[in-house]
PDB file of N, CA and C in Angstrom:
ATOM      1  N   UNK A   1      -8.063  -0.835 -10.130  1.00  0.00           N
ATOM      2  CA  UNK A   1      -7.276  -0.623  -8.933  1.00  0.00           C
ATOM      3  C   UNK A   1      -7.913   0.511  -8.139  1.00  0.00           C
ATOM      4  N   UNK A   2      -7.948   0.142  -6.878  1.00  0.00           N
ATOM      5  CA  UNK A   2      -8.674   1.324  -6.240  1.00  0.00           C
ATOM      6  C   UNK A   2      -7.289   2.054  -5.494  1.00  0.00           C
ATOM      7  N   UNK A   3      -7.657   3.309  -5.773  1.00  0.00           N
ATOM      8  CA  UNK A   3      -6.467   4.328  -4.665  1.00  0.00           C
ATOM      9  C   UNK A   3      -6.833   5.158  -4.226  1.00  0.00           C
ATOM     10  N   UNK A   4      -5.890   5.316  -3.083  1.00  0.00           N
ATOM     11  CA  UNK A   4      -6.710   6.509  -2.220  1.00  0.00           C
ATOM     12  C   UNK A   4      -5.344   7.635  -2.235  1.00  0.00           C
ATOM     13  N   UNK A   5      -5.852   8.666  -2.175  1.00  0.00           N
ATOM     14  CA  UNK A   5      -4.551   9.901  -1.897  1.00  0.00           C
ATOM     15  C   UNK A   5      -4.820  10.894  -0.876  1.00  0.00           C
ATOM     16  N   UNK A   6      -4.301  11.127   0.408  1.00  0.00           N
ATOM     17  CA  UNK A   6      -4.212  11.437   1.597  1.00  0.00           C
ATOM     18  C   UNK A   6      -3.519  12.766   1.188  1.00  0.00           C
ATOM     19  N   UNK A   7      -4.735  13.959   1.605  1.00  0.00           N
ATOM     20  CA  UNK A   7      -4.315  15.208   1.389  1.00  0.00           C
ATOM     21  C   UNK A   7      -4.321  16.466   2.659  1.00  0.00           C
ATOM     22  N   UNK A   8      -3.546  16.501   3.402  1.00  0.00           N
ATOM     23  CA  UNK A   8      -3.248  17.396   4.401  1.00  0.00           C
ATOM     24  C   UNK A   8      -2.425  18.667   4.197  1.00  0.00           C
ATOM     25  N   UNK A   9      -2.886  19.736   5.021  1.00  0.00           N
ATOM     26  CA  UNK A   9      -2.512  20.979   4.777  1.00  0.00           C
ATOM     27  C   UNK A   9      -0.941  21.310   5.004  1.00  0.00           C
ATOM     28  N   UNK A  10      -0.111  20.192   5.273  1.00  0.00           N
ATOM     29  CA  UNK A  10       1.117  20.529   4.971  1.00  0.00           C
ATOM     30  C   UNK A  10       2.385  20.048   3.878  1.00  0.00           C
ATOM     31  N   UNK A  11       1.704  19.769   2.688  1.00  0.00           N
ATOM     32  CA  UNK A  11       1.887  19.418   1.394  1.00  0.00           C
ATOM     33  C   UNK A  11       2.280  20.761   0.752  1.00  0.00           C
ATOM     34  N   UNK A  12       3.378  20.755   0.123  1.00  0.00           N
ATOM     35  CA  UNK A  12       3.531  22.166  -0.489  1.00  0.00           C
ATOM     36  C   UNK A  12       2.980  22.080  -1.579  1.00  0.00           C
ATOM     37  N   UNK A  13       3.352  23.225  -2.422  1.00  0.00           N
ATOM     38  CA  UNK A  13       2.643  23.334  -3.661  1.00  0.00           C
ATOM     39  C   UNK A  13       3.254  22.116  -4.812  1.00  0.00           C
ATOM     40  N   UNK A  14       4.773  22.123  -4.815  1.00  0.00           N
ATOM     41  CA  UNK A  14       5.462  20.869  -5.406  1.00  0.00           C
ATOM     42  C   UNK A  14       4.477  19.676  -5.475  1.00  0.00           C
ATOM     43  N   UNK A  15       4.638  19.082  -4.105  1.00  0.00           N
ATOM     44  CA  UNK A  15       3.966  18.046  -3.791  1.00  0.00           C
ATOM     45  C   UNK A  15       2.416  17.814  -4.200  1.00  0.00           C
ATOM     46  N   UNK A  16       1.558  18.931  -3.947  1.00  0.00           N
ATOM     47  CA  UNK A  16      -0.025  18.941  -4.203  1.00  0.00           C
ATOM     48  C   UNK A  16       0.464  18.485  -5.761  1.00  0.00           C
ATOM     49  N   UNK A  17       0.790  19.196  -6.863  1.00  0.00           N
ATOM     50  CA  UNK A  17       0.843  19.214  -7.993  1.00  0.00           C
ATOM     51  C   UNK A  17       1.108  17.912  -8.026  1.00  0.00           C
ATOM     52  N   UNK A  18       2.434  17.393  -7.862  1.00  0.00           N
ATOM     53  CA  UNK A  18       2.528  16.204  -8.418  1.00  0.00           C
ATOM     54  C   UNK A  18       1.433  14.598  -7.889  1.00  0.00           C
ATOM     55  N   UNK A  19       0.955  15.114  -6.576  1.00  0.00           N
ATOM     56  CA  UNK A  19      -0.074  14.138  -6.380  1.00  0.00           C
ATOM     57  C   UNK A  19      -1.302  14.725  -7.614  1.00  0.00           C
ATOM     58  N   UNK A  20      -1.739  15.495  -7.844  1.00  0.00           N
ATOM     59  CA  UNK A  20      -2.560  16.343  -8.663  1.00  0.00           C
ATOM     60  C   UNK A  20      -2.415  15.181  -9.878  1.00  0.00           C
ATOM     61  N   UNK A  21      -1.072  15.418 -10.773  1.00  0.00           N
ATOM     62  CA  UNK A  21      -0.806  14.932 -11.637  1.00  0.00           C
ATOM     63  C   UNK A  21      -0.917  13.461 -11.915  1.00  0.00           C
ATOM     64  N   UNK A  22      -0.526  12.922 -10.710  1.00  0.00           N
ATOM     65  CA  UNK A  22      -0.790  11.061 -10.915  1.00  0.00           C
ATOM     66  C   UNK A  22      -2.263  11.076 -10.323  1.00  0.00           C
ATOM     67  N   UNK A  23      -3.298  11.507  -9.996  1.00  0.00           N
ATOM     68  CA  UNK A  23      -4.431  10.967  -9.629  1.00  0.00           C
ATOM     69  C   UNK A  23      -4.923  11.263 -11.416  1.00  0.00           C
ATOM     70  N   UNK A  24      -4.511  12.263 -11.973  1.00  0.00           N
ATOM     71  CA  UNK A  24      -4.708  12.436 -13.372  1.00  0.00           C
ATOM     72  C   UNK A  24      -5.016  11.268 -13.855  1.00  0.00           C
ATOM     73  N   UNK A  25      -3.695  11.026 -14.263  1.00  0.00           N
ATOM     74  CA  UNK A  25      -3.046   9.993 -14.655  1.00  0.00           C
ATOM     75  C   UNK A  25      -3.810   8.600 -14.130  1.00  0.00           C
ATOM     76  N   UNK A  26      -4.034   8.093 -12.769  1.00  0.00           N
ATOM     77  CA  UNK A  26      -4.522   6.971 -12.574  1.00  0.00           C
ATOM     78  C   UNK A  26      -6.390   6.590 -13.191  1.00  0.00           C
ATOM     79  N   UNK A  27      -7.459   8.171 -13.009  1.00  0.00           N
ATOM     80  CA  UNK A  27      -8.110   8.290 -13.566  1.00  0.00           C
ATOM     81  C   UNK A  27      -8.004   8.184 -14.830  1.00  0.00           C
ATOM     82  N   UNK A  28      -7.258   8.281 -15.791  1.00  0.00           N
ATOM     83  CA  UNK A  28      -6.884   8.382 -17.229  1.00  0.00           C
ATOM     84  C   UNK A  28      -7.144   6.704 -17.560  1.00  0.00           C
ATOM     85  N   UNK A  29      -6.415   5.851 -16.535  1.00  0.00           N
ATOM     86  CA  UNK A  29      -6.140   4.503 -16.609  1.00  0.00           C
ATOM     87  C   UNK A  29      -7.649   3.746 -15.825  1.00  0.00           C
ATOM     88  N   UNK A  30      -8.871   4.637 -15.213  1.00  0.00           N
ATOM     89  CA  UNK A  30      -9.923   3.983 -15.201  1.00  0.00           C
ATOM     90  C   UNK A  30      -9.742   3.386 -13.934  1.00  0.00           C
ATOM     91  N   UNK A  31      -8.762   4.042 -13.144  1.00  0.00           N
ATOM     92  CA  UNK A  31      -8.586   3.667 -11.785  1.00  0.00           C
ATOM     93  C   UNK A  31      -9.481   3.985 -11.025  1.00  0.00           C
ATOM     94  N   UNK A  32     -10.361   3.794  -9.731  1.00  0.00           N
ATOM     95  CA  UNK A  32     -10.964   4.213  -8.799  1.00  0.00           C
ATOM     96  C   UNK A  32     -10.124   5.540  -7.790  1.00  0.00           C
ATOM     97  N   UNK A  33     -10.369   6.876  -8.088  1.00  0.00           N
ATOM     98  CA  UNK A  33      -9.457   7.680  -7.038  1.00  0.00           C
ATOM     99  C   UNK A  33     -10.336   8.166  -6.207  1.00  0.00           C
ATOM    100  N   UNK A  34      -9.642   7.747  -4.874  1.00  0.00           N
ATOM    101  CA  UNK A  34     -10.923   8.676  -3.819  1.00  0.00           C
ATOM    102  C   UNK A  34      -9.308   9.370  -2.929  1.00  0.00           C
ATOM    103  N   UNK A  35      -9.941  10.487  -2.858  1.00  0.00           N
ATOM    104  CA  UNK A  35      -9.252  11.675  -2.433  1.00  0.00           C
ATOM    105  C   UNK A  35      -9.624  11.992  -0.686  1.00  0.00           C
ATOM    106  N   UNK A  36      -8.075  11.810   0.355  1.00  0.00           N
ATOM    107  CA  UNK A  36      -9.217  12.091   1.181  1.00  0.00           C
ATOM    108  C   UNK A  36      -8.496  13.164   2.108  1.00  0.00           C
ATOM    109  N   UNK A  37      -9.313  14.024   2.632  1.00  0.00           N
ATOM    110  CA  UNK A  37      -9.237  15.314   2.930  1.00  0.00           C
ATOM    111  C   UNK A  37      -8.327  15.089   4.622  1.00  0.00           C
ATOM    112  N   UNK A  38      -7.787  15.709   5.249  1.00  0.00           N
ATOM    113  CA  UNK A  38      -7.586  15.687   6.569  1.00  0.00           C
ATOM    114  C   UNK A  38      -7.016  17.335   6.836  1.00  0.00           C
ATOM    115  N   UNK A  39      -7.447  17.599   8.451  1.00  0.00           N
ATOM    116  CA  UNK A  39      -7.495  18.759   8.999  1.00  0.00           C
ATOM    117  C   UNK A  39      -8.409  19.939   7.851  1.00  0.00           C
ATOM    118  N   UNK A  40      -7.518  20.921   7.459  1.00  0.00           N
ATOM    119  CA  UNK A  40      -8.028  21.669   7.102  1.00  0.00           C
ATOM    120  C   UNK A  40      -7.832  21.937   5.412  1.00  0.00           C
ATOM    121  N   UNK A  41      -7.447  20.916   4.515  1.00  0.00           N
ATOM    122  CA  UNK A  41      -6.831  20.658   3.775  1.00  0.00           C
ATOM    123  C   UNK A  41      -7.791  20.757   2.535  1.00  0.00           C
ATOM    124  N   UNK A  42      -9.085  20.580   3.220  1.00  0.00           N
ATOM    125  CA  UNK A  42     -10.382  20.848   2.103  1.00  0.00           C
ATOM    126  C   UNK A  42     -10.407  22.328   1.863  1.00  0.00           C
ATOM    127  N   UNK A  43     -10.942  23.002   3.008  1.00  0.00           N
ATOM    128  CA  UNK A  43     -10.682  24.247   3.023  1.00  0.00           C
ATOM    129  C   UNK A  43      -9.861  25.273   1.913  1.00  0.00           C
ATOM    130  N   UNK A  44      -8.538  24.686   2.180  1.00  0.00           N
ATOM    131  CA  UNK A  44      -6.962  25.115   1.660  1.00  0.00           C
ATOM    132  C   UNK A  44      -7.533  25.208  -0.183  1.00  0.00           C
ATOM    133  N   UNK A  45      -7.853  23.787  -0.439  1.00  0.00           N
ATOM    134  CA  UNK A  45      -8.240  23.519  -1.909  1.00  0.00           C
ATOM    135  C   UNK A  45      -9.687  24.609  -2.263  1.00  0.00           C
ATOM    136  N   UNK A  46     -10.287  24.337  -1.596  1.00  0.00           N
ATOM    137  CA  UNK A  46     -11.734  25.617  -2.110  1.00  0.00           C
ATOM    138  C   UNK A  46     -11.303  26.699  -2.224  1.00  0.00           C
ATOM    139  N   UNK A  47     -10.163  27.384  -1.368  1.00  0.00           N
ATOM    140  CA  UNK A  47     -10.169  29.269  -0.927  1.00  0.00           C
ATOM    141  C   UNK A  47      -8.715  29.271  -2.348  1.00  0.00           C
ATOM    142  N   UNK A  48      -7.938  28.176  -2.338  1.00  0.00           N
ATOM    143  CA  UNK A  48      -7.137  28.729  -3.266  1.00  0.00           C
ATOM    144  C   UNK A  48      -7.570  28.437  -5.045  1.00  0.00           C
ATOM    145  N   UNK A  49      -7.243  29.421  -5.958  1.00  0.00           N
ATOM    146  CA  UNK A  49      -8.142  29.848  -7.295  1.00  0.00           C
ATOM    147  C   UNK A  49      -7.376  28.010  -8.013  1.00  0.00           C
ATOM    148  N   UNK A  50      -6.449  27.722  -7.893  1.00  0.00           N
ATOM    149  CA  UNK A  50      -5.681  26.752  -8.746  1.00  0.00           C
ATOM    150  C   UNK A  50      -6.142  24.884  -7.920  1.00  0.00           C
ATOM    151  N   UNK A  51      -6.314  25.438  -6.678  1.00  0.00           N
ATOM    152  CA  UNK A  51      -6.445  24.190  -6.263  1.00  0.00           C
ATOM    153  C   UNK A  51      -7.942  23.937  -6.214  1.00  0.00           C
ATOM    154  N   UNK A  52      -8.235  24.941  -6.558  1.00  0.00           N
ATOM    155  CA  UNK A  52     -10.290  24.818  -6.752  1.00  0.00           C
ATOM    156  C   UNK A  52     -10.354  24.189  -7.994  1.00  0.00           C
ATOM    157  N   UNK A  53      -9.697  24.674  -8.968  1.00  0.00           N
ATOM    158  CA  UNK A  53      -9.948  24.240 -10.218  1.00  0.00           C
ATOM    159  C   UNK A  53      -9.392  22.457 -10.549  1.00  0.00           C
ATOM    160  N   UNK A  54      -8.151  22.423  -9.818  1.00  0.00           N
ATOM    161  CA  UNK A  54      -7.756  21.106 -10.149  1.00  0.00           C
ATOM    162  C   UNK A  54      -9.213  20.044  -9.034  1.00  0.00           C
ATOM    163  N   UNK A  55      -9.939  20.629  -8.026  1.00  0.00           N
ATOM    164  CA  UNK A  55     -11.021  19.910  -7.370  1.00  0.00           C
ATOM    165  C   UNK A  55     -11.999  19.867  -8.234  1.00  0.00           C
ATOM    166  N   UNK A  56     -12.367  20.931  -9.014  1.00  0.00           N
ATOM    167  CA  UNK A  56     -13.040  20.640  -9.966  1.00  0.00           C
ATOM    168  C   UNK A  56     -12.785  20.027 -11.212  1.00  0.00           C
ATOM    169  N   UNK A  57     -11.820  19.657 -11.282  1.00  0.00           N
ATOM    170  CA  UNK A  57     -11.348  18.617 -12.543  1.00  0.00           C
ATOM    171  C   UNK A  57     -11.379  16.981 -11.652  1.00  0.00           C
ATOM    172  N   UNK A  58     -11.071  17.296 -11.088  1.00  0.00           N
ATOM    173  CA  UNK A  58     -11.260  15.408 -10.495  1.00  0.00           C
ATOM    174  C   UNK A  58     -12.635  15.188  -9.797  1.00  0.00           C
ATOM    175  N   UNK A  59     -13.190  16.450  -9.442  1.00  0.00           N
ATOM    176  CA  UNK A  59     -14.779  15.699  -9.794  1.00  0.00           C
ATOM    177  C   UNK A  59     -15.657  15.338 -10.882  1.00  0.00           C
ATOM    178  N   UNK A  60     -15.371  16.179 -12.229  1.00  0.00           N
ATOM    179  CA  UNK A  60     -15.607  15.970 -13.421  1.00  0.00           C
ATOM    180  C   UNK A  60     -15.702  14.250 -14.024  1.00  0.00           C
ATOM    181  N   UNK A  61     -13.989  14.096 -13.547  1.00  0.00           N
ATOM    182  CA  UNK A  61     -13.598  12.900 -13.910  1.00  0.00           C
ATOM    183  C   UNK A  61     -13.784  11.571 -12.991  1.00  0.00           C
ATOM    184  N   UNK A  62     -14.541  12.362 -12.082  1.00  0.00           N
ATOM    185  CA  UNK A  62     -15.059  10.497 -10.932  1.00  0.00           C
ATOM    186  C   UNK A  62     -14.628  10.562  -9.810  1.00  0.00           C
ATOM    187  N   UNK A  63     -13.050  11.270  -9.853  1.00  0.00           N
ATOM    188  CA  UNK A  63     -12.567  11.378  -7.982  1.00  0.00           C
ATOM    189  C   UNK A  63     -13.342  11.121  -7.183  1.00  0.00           C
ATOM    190  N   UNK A  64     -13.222  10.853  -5.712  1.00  0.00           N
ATOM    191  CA  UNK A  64     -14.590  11.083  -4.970  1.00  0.00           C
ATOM    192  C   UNK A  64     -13.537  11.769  -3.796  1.00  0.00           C
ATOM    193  N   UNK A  65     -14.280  12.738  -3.514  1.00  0.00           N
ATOM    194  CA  UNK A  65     -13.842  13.575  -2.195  1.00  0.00           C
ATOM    195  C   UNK A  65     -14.403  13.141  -0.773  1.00  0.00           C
ATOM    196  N   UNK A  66     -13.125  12.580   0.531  1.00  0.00           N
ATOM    197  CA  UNK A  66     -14.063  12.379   1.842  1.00  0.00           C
ATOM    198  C   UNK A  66     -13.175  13.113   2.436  1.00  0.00           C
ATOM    199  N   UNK A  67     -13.493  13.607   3.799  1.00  0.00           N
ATOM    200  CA  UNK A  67     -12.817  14.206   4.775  1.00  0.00           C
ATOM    201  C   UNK A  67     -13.202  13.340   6.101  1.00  0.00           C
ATOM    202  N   UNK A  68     -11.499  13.274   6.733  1.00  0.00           N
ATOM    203  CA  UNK A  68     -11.557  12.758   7.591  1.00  0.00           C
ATOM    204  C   UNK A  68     -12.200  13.710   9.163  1.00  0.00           C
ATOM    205  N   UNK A  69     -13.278  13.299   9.508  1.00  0.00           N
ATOM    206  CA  UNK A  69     -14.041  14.222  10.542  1.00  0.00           C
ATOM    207  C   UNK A  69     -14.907  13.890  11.302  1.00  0.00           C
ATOM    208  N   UNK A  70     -14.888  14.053  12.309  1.00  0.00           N
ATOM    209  CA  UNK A  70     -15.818  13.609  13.901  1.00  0.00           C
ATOM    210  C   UNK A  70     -17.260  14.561  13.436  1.00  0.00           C
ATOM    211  N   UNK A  71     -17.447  15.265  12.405  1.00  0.00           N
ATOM    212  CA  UNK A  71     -18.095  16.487  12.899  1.00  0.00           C
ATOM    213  C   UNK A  71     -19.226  16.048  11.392  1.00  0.00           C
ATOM    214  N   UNK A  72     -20.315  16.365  11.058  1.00  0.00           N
ATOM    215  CA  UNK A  72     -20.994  15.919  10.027  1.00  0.00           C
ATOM    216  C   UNK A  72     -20.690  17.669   9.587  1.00  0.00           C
ATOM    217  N   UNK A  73     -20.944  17.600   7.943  1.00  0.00           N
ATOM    218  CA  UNK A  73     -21.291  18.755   7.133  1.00  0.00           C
ATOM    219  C   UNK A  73     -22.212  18.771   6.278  1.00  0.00           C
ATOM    220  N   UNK A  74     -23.029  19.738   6.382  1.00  0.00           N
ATOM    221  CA  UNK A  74     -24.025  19.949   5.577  1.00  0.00           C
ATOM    222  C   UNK A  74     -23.894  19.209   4.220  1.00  0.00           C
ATOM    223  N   UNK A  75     -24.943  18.606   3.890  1.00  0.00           N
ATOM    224  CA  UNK A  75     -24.982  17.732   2.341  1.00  0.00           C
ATOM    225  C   UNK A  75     -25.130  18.623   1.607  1.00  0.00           C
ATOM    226  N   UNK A  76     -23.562  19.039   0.506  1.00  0.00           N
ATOM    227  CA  UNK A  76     -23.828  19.798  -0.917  1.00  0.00           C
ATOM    228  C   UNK A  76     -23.371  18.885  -1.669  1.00  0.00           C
ATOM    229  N   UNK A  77     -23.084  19.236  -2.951  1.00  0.00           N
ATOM    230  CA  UNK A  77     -22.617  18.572  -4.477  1.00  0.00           C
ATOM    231  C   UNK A  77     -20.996  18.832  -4.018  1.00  0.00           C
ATOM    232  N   UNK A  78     -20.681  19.682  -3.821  1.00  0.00           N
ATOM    233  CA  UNK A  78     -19.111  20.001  -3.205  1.00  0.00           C
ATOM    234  C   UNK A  78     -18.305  19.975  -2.479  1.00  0.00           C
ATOM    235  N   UNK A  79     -19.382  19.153  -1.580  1.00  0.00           N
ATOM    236  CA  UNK A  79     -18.672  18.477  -0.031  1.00  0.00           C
ATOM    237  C   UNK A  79     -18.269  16.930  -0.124  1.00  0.00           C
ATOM    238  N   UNK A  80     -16.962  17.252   0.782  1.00  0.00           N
ATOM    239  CA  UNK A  80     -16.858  15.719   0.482  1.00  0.00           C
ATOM    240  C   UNK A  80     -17.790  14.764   1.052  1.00  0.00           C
ATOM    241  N   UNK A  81     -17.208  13.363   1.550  1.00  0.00           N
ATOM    242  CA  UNK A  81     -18.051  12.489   2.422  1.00  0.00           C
ATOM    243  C   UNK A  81     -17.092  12.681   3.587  1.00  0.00           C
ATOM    244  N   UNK A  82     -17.865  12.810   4.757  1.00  0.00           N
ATOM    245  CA  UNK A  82     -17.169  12.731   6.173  1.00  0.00           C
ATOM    246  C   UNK A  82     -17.065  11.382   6.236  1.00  0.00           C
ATOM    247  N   UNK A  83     -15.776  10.906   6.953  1.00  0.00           N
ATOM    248  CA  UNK A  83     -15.420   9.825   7.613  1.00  0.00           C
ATOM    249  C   UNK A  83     -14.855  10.248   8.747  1.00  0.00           C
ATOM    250  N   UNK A  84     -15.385   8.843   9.834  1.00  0.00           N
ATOM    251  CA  UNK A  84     -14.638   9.002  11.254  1.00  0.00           C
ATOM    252  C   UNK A  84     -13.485   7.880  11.110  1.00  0.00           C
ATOM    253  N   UNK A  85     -13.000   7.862  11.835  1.00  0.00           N
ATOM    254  CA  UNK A  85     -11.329   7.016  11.950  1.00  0.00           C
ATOM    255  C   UNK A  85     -11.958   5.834  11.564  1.00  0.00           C
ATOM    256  N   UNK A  86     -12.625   5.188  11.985  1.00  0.00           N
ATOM    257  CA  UNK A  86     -13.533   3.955  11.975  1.00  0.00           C
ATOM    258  C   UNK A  86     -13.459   3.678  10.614  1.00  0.00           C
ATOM    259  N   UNK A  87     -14.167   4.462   9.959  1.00  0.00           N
ATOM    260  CA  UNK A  87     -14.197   4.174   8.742  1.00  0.00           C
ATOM    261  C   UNK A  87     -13.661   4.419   7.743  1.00  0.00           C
ATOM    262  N   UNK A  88     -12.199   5.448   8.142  1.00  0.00           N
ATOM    263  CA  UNK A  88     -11.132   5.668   6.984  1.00  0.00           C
ATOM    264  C   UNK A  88     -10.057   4.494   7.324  1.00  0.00           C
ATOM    265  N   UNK A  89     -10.240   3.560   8.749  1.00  0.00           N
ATOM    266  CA  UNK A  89      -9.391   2.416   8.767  1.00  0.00           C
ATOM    267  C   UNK A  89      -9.899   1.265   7.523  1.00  0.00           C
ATOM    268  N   UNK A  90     -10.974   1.017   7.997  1.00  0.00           N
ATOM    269  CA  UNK A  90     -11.597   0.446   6.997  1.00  0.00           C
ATOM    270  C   UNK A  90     -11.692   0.596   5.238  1.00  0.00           C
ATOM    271  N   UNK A  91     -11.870   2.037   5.068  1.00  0.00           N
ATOM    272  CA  UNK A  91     -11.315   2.094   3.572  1.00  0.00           C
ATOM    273  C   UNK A  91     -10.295   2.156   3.394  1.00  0.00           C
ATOM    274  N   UNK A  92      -9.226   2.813   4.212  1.00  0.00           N
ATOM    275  CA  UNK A  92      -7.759   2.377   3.795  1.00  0.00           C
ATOM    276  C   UNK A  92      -7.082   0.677   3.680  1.00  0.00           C
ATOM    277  N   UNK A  93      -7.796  -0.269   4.541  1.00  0.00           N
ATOM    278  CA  UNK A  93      -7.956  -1.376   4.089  1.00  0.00           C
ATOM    279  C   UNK A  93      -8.401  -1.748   2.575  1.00  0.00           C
ATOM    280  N   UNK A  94      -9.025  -1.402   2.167  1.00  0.00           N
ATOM    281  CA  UNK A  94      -9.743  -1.599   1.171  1.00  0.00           C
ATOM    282  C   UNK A  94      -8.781  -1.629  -0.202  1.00  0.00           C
ATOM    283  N   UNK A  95      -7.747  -0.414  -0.254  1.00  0.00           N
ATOM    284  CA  UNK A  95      -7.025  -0.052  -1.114  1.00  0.00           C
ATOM    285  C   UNK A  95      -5.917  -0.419  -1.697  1.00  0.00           C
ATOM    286  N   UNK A  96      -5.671  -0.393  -2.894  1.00  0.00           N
ATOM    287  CA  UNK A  96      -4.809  -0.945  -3.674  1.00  0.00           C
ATOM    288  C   UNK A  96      -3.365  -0.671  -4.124  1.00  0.00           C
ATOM    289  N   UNK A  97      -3.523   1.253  -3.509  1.00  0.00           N
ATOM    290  CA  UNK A  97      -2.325   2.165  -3.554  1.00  0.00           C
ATOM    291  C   UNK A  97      -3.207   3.007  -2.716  1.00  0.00           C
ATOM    292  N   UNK A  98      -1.721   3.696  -2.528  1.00  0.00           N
ATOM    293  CA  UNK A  98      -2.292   5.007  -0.513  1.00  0.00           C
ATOM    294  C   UNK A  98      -1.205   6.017  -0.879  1.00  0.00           C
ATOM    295  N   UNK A  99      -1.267   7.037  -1.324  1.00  0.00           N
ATOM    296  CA  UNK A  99      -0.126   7.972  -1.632  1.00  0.00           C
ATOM    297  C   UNK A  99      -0.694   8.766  -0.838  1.00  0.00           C
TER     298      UNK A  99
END
């Protein structure tokens, strides 16, 4: 099953966690999770110590990180993949669950 989980900077901490917890969980089950970033929401996850670490646990485990963005970013190991609308319509098509 492929899923995608839509992560924006006005998710409280409740909420991050428990999306946190079922992408766990769906990875556990060998699910496809792609994680995808909007506004400033990548950011939010790098600068804070708990939400860095849970980014670094779902890259460990396969997650794939994109951010939704008009703007290209430098190619690291820690960046997500930029997408323009174009093509987060298109992968959100694609998907099997959209939390």
């Amino acid at each position: 099953m492929k899923c995608l989980f839509i992560l924006n900077n006005k998710l409280n901490a409740t909420q991050i966690e428990n999306q946190y917890l079922l992408m766990l969980a769906m990875l556990n089950f060998d699910h496809e999770v792609n994680l995808l970033f909007i506004g400033s929401a990548f950011s939010q996850w790098q600068q804070d110590p708990q939400l860095s670490k849970h980014l670094v646990a779902l890259n460990m485990y396969g997650a794939k990180p994109y951010i939704l963005s008009d703007h290209q970013l430098v190619p690291r190991k820690e960046n997500p993949i930029p997408l323009n609308p174009a093509e987060f319509k298109l992968m959100k098509n694609k998907m099997d669950f959209i939390s």
